[in-house]
PDB file of N, CA and C in Angstrom:
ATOM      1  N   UNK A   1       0.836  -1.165   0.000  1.00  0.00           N
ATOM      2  CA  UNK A   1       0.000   0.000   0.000  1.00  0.00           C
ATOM      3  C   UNK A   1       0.886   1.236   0.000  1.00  0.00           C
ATOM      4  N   UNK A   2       0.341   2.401  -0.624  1.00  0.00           N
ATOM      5  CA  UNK A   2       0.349   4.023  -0.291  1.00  0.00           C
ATOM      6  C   UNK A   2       0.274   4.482   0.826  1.00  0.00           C
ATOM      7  N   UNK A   3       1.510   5.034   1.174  1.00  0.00           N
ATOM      8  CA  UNK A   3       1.435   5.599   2.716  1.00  0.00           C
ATOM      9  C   UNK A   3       2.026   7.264   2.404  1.00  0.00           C
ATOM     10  N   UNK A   4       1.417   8.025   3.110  1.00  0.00           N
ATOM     11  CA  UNK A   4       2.223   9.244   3.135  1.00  0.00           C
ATOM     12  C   UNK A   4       2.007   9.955   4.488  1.00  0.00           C
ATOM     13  N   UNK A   5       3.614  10.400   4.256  1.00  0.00           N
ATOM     14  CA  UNK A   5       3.948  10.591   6.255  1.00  0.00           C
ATOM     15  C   UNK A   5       3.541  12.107   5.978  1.00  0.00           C
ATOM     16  N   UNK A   6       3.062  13.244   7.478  1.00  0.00           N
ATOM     17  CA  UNK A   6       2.488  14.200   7.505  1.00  0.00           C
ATOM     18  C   UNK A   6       3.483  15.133   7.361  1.00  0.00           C
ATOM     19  N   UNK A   7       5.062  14.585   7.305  1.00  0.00           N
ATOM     20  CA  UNK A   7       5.608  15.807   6.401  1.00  0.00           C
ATOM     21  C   UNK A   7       6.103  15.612   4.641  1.00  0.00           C
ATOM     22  N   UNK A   8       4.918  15.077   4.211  1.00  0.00           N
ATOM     23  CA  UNK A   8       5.042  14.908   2.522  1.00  0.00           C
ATOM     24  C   UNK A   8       5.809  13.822   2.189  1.00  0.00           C
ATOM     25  N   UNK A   9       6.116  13.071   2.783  1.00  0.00           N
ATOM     26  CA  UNK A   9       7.258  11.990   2.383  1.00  0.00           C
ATOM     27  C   UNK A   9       6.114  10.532   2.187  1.00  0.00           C
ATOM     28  N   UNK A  10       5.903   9.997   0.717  1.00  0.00           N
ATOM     29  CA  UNK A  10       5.827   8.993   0.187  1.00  0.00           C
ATOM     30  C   UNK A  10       6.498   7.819   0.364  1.00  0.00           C
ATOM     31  N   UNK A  11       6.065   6.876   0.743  1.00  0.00           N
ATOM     32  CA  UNK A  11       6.801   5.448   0.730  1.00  0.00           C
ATOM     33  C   UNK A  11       5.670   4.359   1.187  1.00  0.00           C
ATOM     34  N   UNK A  12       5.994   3.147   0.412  1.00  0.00           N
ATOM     35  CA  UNK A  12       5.093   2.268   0.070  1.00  0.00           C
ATOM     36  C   UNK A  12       5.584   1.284   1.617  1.00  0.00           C
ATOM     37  N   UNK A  13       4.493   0.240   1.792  1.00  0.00           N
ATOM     38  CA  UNK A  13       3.938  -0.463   2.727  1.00  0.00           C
ATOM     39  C   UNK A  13       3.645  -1.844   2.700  1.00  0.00           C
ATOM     40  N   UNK A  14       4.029  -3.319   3.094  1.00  0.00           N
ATOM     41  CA  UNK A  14       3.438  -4.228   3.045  1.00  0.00           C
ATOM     42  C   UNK A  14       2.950  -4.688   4.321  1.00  0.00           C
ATOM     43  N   UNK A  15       1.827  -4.795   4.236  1.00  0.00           N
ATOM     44  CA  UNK A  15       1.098  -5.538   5.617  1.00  0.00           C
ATOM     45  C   UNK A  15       0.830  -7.110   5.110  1.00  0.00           C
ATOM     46  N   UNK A  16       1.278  -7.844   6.422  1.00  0.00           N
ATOM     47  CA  UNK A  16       1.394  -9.528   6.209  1.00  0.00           C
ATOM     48  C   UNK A  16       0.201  -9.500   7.234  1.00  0.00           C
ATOM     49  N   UNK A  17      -0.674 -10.436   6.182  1.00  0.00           N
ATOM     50  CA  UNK A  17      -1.663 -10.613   7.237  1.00  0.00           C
ATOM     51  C   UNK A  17      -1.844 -12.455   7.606  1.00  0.00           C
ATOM     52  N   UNK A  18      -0.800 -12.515   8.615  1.00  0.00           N
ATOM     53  CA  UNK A  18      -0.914 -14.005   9.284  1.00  0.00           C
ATOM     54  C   UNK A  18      -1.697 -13.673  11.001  1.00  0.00           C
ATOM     55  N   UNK A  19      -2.236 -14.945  11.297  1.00  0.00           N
ATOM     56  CA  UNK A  19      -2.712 -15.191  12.756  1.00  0.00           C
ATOM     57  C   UNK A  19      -2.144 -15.169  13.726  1.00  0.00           C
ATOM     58  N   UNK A  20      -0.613 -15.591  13.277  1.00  0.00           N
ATOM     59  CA  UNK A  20       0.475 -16.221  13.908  1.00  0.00           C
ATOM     60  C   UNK A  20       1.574 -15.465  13.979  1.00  0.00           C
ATOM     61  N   UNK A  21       2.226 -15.114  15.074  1.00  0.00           N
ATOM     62  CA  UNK A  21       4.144 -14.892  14.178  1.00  0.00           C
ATOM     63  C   UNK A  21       4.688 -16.593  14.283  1.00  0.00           C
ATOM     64  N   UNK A  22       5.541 -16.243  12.803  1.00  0.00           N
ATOM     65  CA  UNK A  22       6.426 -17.288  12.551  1.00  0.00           C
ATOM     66  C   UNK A  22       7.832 -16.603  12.766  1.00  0.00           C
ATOM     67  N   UNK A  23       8.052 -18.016  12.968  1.00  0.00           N
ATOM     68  CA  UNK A  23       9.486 -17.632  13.135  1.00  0.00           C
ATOM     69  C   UNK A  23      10.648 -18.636  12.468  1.00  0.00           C
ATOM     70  N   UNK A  24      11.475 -18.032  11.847  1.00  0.00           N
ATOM     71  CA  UNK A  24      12.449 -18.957  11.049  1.00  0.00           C
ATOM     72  C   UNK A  24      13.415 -19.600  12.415  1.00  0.00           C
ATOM     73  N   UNK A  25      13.433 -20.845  12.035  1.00  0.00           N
ATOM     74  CA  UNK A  25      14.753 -22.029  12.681  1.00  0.00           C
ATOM     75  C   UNK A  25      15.096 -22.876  11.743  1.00  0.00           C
ATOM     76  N   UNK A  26      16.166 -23.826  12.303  1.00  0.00           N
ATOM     77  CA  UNK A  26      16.629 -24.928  11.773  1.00  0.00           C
ATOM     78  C   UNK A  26      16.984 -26.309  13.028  1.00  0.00           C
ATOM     79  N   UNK A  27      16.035 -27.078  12.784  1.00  0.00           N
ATOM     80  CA  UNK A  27      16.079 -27.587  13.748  1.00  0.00           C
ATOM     81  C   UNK A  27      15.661 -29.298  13.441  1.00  0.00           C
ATOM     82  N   UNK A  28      16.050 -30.003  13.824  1.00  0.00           N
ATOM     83  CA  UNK A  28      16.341 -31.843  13.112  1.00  0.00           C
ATOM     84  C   UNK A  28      14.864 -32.193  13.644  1.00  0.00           C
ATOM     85  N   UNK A  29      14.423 -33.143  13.078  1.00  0.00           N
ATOM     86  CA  UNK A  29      12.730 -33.829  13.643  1.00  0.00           C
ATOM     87  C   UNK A  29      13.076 -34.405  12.826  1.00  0.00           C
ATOM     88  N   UNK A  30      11.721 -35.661  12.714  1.00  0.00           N
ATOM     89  CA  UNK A  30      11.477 -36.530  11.913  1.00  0.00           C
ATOM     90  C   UNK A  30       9.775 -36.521  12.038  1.00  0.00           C
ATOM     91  N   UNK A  31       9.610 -37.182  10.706  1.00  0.00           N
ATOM     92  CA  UNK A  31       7.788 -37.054  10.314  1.00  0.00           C
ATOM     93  C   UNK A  31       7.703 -38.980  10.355  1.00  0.00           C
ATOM     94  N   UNK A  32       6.172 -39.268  10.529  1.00  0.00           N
ATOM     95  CA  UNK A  32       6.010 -40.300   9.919  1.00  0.00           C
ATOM     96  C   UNK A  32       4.468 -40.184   9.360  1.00  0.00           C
ATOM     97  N   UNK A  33       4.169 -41.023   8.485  1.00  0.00           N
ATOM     98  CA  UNK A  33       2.510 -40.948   7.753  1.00  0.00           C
ATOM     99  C   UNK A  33       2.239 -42.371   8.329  1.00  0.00           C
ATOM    100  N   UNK A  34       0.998 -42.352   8.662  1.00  0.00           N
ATOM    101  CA  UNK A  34       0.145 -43.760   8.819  1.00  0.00           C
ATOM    102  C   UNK A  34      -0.808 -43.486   8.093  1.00  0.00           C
ATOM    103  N   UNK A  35      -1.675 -44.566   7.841  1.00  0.00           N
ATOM    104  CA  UNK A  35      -2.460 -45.368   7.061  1.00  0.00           C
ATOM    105  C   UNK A  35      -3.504 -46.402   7.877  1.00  0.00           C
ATOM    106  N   UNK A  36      -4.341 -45.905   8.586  1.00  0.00           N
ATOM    107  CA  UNK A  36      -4.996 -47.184   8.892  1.00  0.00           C
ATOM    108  C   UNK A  36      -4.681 -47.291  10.685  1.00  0.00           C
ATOM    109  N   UNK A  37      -3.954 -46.738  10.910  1.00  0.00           N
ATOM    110  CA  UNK A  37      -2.947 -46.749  12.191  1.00  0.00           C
ATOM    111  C   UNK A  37      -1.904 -47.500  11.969  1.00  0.00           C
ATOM    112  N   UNK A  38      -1.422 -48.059  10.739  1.00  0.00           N
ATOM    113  CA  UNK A  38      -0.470 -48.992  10.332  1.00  0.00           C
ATOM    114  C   UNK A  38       0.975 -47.595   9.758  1.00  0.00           C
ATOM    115  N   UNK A  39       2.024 -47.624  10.423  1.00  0.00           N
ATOM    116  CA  UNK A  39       3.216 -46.717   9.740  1.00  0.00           C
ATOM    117  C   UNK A  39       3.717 -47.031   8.192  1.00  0.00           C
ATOM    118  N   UNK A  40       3.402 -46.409   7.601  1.00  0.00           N
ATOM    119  CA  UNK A  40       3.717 -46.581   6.190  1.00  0.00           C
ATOM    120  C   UNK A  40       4.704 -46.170   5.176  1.00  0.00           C
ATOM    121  N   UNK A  41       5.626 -44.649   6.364  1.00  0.00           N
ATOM    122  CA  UNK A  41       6.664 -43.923   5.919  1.00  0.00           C
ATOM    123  C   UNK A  41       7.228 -43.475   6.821  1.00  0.00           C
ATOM    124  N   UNK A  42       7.832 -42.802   6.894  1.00  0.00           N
ATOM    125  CA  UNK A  42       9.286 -42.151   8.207  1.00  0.00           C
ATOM    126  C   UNK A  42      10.565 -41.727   7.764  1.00  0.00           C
ATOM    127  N   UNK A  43      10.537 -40.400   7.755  1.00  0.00           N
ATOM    128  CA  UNK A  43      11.884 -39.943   7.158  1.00  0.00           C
ATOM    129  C   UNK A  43      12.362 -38.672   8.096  1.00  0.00           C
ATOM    130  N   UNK A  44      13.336 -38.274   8.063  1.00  0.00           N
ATOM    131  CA  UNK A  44      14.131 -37.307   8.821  1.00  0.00           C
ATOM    132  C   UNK A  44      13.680 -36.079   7.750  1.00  0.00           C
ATOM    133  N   UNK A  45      13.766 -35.009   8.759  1.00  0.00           N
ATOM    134  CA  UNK A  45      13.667 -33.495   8.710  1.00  0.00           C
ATOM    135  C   UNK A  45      14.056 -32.592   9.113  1.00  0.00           C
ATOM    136  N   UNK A  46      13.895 -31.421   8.493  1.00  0.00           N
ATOM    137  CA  UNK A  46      14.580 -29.806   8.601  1.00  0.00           C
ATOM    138  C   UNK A  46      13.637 -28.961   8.787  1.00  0.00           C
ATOM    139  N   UNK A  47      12.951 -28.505  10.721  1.00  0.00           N
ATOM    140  CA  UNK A  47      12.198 -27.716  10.754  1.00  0.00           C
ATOM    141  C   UNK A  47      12.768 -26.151   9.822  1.00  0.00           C
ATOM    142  N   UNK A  48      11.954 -25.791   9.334  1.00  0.00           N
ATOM    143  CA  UNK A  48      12.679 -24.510   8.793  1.00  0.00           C
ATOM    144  C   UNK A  48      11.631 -23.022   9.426  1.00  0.00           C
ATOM    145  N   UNK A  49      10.524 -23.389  10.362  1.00  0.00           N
ATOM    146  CA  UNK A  49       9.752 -22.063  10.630  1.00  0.00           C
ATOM    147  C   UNK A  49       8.539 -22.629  10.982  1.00  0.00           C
ATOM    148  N   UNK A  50       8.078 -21.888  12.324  1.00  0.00           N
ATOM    149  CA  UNK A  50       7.887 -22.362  12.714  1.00  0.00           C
ATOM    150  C   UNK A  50       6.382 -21.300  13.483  1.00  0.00           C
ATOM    151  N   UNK A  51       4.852 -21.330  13.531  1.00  0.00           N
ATOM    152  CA  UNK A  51       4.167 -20.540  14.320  1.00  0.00           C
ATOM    153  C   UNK A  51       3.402 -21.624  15.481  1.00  0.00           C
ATOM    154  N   UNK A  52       1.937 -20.846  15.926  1.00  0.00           N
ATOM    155  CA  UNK A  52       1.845 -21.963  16.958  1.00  0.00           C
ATOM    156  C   UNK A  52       0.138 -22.696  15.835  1.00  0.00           C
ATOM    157  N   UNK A  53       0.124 -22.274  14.566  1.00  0.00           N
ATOM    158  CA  UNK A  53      -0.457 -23.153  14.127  1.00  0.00           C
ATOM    159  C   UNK A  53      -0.177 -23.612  12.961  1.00  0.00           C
ATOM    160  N   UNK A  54       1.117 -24.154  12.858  1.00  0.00           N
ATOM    161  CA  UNK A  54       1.861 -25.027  11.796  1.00  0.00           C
ATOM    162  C   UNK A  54       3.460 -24.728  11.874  1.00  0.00           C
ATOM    163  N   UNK A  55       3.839 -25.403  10.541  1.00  0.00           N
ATOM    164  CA  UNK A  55       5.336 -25.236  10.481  1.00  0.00           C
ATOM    165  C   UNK A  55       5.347 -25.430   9.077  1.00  0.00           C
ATOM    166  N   UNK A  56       7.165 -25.415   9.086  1.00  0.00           N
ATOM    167  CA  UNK A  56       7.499 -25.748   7.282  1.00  0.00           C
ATOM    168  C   UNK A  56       8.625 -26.484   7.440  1.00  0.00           C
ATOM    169  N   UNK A  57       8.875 -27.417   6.769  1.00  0.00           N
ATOM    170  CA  UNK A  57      10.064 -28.347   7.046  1.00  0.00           C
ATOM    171  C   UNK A  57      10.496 -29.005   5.386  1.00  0.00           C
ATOM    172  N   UNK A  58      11.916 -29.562   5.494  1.00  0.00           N
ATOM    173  CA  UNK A  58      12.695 -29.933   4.251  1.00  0.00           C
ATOM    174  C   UNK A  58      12.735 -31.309   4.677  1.00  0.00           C
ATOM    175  N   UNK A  59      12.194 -32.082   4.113  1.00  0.00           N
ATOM    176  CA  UNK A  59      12.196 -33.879   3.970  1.00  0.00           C
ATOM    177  C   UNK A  59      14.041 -34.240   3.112  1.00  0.00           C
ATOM    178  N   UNK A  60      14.355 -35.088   3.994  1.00  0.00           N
ATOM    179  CA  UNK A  60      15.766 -35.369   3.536  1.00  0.00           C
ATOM    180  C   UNK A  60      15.829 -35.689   2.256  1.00  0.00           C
ATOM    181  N   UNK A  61      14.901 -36.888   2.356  1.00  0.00           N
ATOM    182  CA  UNK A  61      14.809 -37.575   1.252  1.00  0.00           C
ATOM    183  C   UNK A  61      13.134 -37.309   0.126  1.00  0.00           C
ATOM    184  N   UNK A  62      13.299 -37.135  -0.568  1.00  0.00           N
ATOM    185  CA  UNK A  62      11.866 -36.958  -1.591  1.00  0.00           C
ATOM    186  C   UNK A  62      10.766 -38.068  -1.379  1.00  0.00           C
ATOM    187  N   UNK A  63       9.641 -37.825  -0.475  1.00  0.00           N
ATOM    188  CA  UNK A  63       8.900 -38.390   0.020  1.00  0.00           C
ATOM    189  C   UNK A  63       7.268 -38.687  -0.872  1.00  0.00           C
ATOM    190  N   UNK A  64       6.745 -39.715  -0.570  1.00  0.00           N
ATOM    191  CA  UNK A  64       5.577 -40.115  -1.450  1.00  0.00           C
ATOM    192  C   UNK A  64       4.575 -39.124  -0.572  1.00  0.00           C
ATOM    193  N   UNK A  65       4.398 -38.383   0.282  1.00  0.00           N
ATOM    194  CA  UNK A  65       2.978 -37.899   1.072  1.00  0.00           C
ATOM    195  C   UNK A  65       3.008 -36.949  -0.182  1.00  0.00           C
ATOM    196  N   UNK A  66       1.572 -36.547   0.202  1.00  0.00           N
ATOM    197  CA  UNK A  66       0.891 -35.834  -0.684  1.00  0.00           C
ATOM    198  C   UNK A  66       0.123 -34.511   0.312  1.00  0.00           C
ATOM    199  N   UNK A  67      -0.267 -33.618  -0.992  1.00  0.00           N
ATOM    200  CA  UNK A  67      -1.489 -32.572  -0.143  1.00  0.00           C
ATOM    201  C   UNK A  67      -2.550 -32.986   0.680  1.00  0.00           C
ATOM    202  N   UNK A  68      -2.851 -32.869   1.695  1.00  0.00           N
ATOM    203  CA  UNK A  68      -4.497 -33.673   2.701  1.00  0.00           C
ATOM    204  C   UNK A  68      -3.535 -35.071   3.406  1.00  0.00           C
ATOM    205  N   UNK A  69      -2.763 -35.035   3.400  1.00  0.00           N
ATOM    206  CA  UNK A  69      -2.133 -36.348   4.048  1.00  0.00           C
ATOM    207  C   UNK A  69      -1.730 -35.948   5.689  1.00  0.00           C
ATOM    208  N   UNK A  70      -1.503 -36.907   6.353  1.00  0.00           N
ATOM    209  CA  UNK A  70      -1.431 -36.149   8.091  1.00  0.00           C
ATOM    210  C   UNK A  70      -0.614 -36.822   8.533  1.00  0.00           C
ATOM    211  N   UNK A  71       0.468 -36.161   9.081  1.00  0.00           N
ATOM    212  CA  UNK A  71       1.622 -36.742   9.847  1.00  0.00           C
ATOM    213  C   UNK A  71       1.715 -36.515  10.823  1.00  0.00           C
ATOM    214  N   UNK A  72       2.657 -37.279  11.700  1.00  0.00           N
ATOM    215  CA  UNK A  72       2.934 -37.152  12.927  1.00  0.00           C
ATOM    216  C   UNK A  72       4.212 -36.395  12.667  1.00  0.00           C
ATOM    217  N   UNK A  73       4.637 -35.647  13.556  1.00  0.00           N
ATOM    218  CA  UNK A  73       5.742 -34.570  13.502  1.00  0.00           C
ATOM    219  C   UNK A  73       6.433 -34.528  14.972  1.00  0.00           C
ATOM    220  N   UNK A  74       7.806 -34.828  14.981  1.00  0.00           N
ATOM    221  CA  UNK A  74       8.500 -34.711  16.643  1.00  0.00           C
ATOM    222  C   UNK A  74      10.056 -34.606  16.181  1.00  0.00           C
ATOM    223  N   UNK A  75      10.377 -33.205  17.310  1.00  0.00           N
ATOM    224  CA  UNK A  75      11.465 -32.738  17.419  1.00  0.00           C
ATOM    225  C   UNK A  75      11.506 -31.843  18.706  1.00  0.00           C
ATOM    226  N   UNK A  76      12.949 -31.295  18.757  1.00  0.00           N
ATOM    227  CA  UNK A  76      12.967 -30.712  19.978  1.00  0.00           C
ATOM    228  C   UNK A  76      13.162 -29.294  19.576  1.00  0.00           C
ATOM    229  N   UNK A  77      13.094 -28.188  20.679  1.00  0.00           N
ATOM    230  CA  UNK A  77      13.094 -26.935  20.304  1.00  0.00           C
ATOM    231  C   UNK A  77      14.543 -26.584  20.844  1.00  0.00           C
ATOM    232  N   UNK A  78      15.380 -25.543  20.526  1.00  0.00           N
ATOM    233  CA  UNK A  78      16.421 -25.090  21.166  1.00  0.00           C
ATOM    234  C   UNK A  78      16.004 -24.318  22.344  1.00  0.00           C
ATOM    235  N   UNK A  79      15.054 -24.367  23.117  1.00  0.00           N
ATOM    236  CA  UNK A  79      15.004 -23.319  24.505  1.00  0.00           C
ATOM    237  C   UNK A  79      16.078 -24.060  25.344  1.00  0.00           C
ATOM    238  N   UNK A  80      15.771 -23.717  26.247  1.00  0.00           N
ATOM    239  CA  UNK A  80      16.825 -23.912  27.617  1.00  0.00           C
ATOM    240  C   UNK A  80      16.006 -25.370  27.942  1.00  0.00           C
ATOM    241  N   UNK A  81      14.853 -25.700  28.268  1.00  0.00           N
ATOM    242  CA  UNK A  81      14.582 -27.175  28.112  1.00  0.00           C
ATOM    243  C   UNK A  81      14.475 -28.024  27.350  1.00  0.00           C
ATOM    244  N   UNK A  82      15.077 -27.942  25.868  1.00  0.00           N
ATOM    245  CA  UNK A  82      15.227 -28.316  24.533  1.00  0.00           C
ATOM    246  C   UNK A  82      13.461 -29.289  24.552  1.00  0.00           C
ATOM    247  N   UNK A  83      12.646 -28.538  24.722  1.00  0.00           N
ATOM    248  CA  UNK A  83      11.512 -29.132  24.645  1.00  0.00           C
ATOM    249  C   UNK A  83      10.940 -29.667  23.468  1.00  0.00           C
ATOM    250  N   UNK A  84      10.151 -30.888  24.199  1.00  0.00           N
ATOM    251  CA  UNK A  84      10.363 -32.194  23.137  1.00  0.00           C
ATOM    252  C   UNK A  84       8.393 -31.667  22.921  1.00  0.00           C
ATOM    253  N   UNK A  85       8.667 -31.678  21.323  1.00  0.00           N
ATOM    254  CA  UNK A  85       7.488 -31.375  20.308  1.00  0.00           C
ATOM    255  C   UNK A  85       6.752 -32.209  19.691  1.00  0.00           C
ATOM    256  N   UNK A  86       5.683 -32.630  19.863  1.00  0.00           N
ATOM    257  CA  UNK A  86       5.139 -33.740  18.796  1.00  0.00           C
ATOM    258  C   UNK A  86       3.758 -33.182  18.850  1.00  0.00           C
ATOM    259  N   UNK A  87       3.491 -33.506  17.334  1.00  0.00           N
ATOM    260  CA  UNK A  87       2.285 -32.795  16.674  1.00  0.00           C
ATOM    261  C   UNK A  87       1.475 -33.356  15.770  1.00  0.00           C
ATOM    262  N   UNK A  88       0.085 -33.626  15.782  1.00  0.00           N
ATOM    263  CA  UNK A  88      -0.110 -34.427  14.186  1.00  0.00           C
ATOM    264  C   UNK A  88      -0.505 -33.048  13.423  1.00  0.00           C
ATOM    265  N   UNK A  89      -0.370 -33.108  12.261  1.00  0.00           N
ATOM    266  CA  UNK A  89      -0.494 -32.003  11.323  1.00  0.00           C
ATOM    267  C   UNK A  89      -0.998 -32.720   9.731  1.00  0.00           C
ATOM    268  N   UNK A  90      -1.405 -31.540   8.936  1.00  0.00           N
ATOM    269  CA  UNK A  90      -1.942 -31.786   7.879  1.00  0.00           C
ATOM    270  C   UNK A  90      -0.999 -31.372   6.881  1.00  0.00           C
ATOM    271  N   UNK A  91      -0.901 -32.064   6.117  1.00  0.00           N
ATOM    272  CA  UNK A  91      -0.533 -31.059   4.929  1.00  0.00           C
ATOM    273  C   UNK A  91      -0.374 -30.419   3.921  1.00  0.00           C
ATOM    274  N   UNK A  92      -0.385 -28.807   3.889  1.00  0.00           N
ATOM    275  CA  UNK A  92      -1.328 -27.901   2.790  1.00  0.00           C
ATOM    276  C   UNK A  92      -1.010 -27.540   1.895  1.00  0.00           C
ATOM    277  N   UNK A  93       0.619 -27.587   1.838  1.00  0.00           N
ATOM    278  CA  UNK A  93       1.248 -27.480   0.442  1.00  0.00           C
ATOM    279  C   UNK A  93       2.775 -28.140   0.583  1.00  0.00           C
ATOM    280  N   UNK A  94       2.868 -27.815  -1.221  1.00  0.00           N
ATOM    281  CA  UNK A  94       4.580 -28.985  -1.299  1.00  0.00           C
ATOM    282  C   UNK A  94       5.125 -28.317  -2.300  1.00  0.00           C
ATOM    283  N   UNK A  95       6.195 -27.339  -1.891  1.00  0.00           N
ATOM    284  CA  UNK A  95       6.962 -26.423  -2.727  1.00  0.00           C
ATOM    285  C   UNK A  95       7.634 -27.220  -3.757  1.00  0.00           C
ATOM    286  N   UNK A  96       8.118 -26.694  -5.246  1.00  0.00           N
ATOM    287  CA  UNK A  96       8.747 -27.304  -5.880  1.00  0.00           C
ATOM    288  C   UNK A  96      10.064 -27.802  -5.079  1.00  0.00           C
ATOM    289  N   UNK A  97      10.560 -26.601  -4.407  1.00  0.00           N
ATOM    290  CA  UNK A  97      12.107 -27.226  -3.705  1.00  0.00           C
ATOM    291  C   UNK A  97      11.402 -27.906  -2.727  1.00  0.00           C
ATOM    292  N   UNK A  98      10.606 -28.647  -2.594  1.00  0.00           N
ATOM    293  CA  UNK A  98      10.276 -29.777  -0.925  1.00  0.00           C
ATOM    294  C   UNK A  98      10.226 -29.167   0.096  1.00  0.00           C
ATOM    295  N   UNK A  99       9.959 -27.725  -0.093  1.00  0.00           N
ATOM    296  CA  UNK A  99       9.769 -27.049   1.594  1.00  0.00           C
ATOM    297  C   UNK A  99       7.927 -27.255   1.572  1.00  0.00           C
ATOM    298  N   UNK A 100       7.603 -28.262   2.276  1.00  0.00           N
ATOM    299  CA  UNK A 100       6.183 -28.855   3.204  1.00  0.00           C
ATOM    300  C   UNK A 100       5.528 -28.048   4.130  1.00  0.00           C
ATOM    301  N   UNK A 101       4.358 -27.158   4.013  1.00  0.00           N
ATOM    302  CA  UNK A 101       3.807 -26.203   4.694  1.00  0.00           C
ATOM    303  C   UNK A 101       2.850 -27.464   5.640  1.00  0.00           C
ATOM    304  N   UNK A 102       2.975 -27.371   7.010  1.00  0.00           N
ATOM    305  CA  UNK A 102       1.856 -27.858   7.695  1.00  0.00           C
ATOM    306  C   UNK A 102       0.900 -27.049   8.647  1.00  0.00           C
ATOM    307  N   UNK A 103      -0.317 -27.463   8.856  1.00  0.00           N
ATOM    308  CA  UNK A 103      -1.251 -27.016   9.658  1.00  0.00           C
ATOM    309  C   UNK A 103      -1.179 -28.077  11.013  1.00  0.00           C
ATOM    310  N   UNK A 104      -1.010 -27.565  12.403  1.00  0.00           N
ATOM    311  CA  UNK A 104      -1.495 -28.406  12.892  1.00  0.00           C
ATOM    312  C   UNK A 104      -3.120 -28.516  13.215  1.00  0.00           C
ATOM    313  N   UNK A 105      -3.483 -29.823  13.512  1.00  0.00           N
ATOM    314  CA  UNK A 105      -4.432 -30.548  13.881  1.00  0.00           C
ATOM    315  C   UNK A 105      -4.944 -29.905  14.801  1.00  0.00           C
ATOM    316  N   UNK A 106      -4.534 -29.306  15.979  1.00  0.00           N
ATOM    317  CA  UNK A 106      -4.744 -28.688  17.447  1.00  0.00           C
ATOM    318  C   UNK A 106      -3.895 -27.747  17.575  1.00  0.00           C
ATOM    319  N   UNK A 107      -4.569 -26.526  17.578  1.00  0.00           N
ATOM    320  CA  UNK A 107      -3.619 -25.012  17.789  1.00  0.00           C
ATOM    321  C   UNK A 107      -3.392 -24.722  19.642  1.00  0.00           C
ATOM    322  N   UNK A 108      -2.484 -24.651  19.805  1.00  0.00           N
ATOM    323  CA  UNK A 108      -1.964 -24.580  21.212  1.00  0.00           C
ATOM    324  C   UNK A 108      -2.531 -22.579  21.652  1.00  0.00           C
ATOM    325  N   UNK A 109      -2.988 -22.684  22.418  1.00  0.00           N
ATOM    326  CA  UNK A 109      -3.512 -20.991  22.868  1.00  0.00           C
ATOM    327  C   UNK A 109      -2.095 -20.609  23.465  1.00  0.00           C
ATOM    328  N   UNK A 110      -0.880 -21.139  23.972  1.00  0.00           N
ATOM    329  CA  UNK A 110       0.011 -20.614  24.173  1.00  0.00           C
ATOM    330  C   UNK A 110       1.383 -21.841  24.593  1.00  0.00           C
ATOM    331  N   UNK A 111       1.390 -22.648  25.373  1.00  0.00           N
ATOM    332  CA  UNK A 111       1.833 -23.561  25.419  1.00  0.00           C
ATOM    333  C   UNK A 111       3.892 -23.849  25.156  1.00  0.00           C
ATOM    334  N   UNK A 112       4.317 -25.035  24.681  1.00  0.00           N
ATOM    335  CA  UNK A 112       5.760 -24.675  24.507  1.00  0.00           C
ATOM    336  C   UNK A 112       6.352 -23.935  23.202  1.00  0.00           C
ATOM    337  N   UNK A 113       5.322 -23.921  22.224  1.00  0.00           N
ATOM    338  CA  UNK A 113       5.433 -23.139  21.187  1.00  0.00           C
ATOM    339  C   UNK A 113       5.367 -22.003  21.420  1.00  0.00           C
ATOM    340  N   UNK A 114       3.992 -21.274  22.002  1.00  0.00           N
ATOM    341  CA  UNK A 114       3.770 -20.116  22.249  1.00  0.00           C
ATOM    342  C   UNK A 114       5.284 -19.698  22.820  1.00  0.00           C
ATOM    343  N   UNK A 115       5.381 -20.282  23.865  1.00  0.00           N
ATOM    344  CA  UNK A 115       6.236 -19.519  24.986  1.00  0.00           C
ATOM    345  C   UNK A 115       7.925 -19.628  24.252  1.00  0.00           C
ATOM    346  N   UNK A 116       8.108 -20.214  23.506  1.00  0.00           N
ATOM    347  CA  UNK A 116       9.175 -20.811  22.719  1.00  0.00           C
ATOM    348  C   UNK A 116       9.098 -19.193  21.423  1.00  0.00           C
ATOM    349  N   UNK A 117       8.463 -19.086  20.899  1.00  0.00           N
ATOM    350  CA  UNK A 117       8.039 -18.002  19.873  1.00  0.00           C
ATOM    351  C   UNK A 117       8.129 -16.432  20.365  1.00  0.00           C
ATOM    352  N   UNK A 118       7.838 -16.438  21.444  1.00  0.00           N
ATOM    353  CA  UNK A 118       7.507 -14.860  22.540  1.00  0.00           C
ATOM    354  C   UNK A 118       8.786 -14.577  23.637  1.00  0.00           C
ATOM    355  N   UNK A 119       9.425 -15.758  23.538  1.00  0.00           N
ATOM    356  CA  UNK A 119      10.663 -15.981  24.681  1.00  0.00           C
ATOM    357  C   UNK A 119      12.076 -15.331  24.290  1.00  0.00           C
TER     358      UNK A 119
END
């Protein structure tokens, strides 16, 4: 957008309109997909960002899940209690480079994410 400051000075504006702050990390997890309650895949990961209702992560290896598919997700956070994360999540998109946008399943109102994000 068009912004102009009250002493004549022009300069443009982007407003991000998320729910969430995200926040960029890098941080090791691993995903797995079931089927049935039966495990059907499991591969290592690269949290890359992170809010308290989803994440985005780099699959090591080029994985068969798809869009609408739901994983289980667990890793630890770097705080001072390297708190241990596990999440089932959905997921809503699949970048050409393999960066995996997820939703989780259950949004935490504040919790080790929250406090992990605000800390």
């Amino acid at each position: 957008m068009n912004c102009k400051c009250p002493c004549g000075h022009s300069f443009q504006a982007f407003l991000e309109r998320r729910n969430y702050q995200r926040k960029e990390i890098t941080l090791p997890g691993i995903y797995s997909r079931t089927i049935n309650s039966e495990e059907v895949e499991k591969g290592q990961i690269v949290v890359t960002d992170l809010s308290r209702s989803g994440m985005r992560f780099r699959p090591h290896i080029k994985p068969a899940f798809k869009i609408g598919d739901q994983l289980h997700i667990v890793f630890n956070l770097n705080d001072k209690d390297t708190s241990l994360i596990q999440k089932k999540a959905l997921i809503m998109n699949i970048s050409d480079e393999m960066n995996v946008g997820l939703e989780f399943c259950q949004k935490e109102t504040y919790g080790k994410i929250g406090a992990y994000l605000f800390g």
